[in-house]
C-alpha atoms as a PDB file:
ATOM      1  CA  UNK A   1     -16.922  -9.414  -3.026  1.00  0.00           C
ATOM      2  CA  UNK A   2     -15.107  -7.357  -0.638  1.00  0.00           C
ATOM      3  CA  UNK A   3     -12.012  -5.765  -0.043  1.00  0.00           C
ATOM      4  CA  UNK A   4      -9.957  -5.182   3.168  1.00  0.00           C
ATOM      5  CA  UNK A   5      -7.585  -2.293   3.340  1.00  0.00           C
ATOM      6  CA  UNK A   6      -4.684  -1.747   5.782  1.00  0.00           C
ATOM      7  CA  UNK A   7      -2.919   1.705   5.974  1.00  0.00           C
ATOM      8  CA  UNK A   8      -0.079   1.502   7.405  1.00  0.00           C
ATOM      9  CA  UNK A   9       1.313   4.725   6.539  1.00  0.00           C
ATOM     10  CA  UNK A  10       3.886   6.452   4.178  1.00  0.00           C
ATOM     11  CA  UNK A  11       4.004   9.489   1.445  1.00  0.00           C
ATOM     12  CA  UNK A  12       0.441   8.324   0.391  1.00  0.00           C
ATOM     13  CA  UNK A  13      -0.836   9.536   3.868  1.00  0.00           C
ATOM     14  CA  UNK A  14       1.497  12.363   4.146  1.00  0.00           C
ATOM     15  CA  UNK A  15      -0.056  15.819   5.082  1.00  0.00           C
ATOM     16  CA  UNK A  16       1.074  19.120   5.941  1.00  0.00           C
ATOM     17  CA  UNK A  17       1.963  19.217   9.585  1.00  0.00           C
ATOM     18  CA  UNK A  18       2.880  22.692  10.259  1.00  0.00           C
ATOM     19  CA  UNK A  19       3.727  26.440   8.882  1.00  0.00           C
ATOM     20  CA  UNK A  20       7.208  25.069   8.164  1.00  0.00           C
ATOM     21  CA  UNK A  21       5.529  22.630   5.657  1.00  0.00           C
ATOM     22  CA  UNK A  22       7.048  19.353   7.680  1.00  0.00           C
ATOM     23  CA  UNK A  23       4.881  16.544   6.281  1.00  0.00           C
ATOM     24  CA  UNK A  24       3.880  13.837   8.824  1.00  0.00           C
ATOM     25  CA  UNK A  25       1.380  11.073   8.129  1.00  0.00           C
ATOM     26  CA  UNK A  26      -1.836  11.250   8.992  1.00  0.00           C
ATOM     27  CA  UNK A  27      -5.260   9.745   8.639  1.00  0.00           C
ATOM     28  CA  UNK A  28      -5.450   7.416   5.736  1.00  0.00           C
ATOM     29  CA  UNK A  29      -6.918   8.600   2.188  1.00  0.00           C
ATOM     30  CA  UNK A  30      -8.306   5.558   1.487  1.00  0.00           C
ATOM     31  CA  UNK A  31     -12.013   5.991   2.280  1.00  0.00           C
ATOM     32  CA  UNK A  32     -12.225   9.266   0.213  1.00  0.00           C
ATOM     33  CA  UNK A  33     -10.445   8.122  -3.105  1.00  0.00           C
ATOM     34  CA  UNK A  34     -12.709   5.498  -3.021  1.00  0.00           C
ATOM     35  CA  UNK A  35     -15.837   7.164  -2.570  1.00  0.00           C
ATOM     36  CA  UNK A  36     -14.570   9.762  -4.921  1.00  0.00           C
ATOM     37  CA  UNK A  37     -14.467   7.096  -7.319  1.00  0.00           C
ATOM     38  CA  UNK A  38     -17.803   5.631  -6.776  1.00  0.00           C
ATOM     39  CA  UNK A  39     -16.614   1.892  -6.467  1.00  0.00           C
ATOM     40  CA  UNK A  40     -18.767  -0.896  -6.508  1.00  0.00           C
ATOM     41  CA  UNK A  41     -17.842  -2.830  -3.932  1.00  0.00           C
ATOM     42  CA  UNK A  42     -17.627  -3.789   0.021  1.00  0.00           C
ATOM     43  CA  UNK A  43     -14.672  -2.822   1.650  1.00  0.00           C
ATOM     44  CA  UNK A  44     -13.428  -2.025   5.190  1.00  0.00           C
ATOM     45  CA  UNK A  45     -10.434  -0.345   6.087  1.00  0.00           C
ATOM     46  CA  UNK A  46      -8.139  -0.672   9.302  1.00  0.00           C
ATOM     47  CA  UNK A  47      -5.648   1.425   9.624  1.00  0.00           C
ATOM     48  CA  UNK A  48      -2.994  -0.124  11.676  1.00  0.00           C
ATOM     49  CA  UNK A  49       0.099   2.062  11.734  1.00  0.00           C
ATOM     50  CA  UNK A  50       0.716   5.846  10.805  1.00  0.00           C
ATOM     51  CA  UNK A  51       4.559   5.458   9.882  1.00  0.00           C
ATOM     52  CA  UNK A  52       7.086   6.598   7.498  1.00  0.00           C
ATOM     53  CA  UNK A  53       8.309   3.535   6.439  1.00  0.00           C
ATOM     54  CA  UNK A  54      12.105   4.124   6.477  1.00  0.00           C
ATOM     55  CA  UNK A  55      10.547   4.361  10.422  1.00  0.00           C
ATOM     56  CA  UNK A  56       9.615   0.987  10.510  1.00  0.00           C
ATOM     57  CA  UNK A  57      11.098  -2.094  12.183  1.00  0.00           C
ATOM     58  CA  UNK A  58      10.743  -5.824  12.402  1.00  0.00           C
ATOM     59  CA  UNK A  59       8.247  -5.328  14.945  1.00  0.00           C
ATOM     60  CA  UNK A  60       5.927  -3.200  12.891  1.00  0.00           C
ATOM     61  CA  UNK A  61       6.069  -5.642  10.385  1.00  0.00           C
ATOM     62  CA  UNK A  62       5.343  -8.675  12.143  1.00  0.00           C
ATOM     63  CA  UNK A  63       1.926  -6.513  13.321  1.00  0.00           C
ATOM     64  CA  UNK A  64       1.106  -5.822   9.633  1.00  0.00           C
ATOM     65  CA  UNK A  65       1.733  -9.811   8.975  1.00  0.00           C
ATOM     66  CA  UNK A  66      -0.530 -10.953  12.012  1.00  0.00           C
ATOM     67  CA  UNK A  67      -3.663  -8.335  11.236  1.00  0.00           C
ATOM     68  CA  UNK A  68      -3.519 -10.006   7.599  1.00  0.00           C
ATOM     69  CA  UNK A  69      -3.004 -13.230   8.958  1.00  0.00           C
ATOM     70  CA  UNK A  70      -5.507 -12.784  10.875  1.00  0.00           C
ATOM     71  CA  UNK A  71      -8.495 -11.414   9.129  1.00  0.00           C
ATOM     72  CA  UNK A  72     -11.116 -13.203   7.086  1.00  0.00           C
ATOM     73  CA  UNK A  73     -10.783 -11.864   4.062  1.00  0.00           C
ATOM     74  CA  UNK A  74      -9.050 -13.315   1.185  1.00  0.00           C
ATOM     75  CA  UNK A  75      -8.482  -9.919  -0.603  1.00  0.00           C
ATOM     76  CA  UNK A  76      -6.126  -7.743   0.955  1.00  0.00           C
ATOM     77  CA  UNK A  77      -4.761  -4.242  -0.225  1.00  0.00           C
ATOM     78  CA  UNK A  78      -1.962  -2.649   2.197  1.00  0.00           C
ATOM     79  CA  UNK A  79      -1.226   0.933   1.875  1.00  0.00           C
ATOM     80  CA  UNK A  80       2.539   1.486   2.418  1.00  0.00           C
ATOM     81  CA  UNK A  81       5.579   3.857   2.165  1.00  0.00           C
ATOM     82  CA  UNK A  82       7.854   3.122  -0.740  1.00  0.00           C
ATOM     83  CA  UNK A  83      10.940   3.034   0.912  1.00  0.00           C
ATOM     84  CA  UNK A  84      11.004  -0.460   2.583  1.00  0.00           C
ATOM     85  CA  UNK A  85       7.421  -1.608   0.958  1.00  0.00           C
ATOM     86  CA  UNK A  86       9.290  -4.533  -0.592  1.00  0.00           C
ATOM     87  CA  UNK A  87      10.575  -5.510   2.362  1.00  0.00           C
ATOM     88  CA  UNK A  88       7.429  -5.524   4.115  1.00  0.00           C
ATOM     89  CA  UNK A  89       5.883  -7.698   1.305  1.00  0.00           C
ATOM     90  CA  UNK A  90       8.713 -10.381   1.555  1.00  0.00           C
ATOM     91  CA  UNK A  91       7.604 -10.584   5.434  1.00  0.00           C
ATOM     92  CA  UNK A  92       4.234 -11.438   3.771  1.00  0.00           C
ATOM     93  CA  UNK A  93       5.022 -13.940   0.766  1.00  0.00           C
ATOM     94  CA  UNK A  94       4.627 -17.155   3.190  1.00  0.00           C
ATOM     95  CA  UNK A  95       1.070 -15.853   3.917  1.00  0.00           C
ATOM     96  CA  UNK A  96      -1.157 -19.136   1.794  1.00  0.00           C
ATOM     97  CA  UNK A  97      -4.554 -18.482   0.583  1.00  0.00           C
ATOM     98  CA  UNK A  98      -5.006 -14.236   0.653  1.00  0.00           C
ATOM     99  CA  UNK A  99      -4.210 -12.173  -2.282  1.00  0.00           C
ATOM    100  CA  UNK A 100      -2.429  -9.094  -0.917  1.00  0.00           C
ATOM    101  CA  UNK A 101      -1.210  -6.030  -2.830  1.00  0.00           C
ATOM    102  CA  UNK A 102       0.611  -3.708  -1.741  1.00  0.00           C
ATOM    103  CA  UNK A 103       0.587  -0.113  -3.149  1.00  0.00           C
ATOM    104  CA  UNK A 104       2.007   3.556  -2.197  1.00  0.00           C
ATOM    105  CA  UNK A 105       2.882   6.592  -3.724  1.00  0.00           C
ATOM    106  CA  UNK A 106       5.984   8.813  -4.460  1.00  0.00           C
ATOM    107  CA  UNK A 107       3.643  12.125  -3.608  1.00  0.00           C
ATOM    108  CA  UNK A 108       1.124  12.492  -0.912  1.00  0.00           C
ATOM    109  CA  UNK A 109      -2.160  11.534  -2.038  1.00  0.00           C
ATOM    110  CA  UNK A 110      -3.973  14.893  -1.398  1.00  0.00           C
ATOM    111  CA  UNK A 111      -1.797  16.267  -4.465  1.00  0.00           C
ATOM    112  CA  UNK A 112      -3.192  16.871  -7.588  1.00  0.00           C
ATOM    113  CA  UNK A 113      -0.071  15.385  -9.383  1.00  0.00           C
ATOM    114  CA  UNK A 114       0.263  12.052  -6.965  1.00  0.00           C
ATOM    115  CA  UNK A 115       0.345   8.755  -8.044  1.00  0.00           C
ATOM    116  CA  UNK A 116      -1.187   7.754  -5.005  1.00  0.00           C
ATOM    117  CA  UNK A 117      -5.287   7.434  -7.220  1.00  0.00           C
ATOM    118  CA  UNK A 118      -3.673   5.753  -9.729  1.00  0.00           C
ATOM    119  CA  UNK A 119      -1.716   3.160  -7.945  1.00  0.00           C
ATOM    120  CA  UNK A 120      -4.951   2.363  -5.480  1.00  0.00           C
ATOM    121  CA  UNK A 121      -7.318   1.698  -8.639  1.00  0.00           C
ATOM    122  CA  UNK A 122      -4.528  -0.854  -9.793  1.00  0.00           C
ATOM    123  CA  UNK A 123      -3.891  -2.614  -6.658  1.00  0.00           C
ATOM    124  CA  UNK A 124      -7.732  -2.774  -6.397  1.00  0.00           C
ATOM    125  CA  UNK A 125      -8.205  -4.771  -9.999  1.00  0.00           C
ATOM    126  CA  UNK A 126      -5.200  -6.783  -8.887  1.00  0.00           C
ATOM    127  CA  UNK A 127      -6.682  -7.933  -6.035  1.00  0.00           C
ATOM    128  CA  UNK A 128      -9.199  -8.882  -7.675  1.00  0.00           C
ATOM    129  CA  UNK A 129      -7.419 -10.907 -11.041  1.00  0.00           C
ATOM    130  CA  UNK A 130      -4.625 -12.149  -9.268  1.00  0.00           C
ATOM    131  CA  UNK A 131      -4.458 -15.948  -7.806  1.00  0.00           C
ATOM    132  CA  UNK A 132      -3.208 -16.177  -3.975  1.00  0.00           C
ATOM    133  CA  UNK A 133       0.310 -14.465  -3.458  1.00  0.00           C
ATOM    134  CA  UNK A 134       1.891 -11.623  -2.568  1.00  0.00           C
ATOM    135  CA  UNK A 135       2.109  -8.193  -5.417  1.00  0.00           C
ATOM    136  CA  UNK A 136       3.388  -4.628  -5.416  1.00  0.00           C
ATOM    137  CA  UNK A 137       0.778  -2.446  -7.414  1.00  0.00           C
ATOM    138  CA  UNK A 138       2.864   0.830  -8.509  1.00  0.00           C
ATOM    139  CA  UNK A 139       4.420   2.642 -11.601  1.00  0.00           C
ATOM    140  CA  UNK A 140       1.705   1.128 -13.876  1.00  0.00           C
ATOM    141  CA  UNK A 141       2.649  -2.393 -13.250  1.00  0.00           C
ATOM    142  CA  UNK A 142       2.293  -5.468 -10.909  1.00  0.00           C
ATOM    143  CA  UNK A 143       5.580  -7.035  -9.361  1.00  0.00           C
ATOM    144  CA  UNK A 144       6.403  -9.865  -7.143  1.00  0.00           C
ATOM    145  CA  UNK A 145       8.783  -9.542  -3.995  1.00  0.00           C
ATOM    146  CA  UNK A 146      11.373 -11.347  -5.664  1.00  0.00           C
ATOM    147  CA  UNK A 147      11.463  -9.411  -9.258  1.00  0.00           C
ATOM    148  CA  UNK A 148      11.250  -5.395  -7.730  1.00  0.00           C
ATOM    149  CA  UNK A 149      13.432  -2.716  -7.074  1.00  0.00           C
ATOM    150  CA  UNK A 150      12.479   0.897  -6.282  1.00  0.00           C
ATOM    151  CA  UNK A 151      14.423   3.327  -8.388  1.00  0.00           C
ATOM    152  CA  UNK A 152      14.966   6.347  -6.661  1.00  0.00           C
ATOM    153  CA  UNK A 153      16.280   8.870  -9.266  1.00  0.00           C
ATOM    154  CA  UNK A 154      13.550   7.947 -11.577  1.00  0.00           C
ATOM    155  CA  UNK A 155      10.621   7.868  -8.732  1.00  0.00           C
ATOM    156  CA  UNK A 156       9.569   4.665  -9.779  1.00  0.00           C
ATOM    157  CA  UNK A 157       9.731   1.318  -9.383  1.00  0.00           C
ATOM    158  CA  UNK A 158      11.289  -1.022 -11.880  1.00  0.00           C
ATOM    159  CA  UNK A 159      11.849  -4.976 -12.848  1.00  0.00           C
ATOM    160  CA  UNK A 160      15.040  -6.350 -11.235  1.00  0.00           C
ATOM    161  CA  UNK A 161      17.766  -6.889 -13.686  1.00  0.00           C
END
C-alpha cells in the first residue's frame, strides 16, 4: 500500500518567520511526523503550494485538483489550511476512483499542543478504511463536503445543522 501526500500549505506548516514572531508557511511537516511515528507504509509527498489558505484562489485550487487528478495513486491525503479547506474539497468531490482526505490543524504543527499529529494519523487510517470519495479528517472525526462547517470560536470543526 502506499500513500501520496500533498501539502499545500496552512497553520499546519506555519513557522516562525522573524523576531516579530510573524508566522509564514514553510516546508511541510509531513515527512517528520511520519517518521517520528515509525509508520509502516510507502508514501511520497509533493508539496505543491506553500499558502495560507484564506490566500488561495480558484486557480490554486484547480492545481491541487489536476496533481490529484493526475497521479496514480488511489490514496490521497492533502494537507490544508482550515479556513477554506472545505471549499477546496468540494473542488475535489467529482474526482471518481481516489480516496482523498483532507486534514489541517488549528496550531502549527511544530507545537507541542497542535492538533496537527493527531489529525494526520486520522486522515492516514481514513485513507485507508474509507471507499472512493472525498473526507475532511479533523476534530476527532471524518466529514463529507456536504455535512461540515468550521467553527471558529470553538477551533473546531463541527456537523452541519
Amino acid at each position: 500500500m502506499k500513500i501520496k501526500f500533498f501539502a499545500v500549505g496552512g497553520t499546519i506548516d506555519k513557522v516562525y518567520f522573524d523576531a516579530l514572531s510573524k508566522y509564514e508557511v514553510g516546508e511541510s511537516n509531513i515527512n517528520d511526523i511520519l517518521k517520528n511515528a515509525r509508520v509502516n507504509f510507502r508514501y511520497d509527498i509533493s508539496s505543491l503550494l506553500k499558502k495560507d489558505s484564506l490566500e488561495m484562489t480558484d486557480k490554486d485550487r484547480l492545481i491541487i485538483r489536476q496533481a490529484v487528478q493526475d497521479d496514480p495513486d488511489d490514496k490521497i491525503i492533502i494537507t490544508h489550511g482550515t479556513d477554506t479547506m472545505i471549499k477546496t474539497a468540494k473542488v475535489l468531490d467529482t474526482i471518481k476512483n481516489k480516496t482523498i482526505v483532507l486534514t489541517g490543524a488549528m496550531e502549527p504543527a511544530k507545537f507541542k499542543s497542535s492538533d496537527a499529529i493527531f489529525n494526520l494519523g486520522s486522515a492516514v487510517a481514513a485513507v485507508q478504511t474509507l471507499p472512493n470519495g472525498v473526507y475532511l479528517a479533523i476534530s476527532g472525526r471524518i466529514f463529507t463536503p456536504n455535512n461540515v462547517r468550521k467553527n471558529r470560536a470553538l477551533k473546531l470543526f463541527e456537523e452541519k445543522e
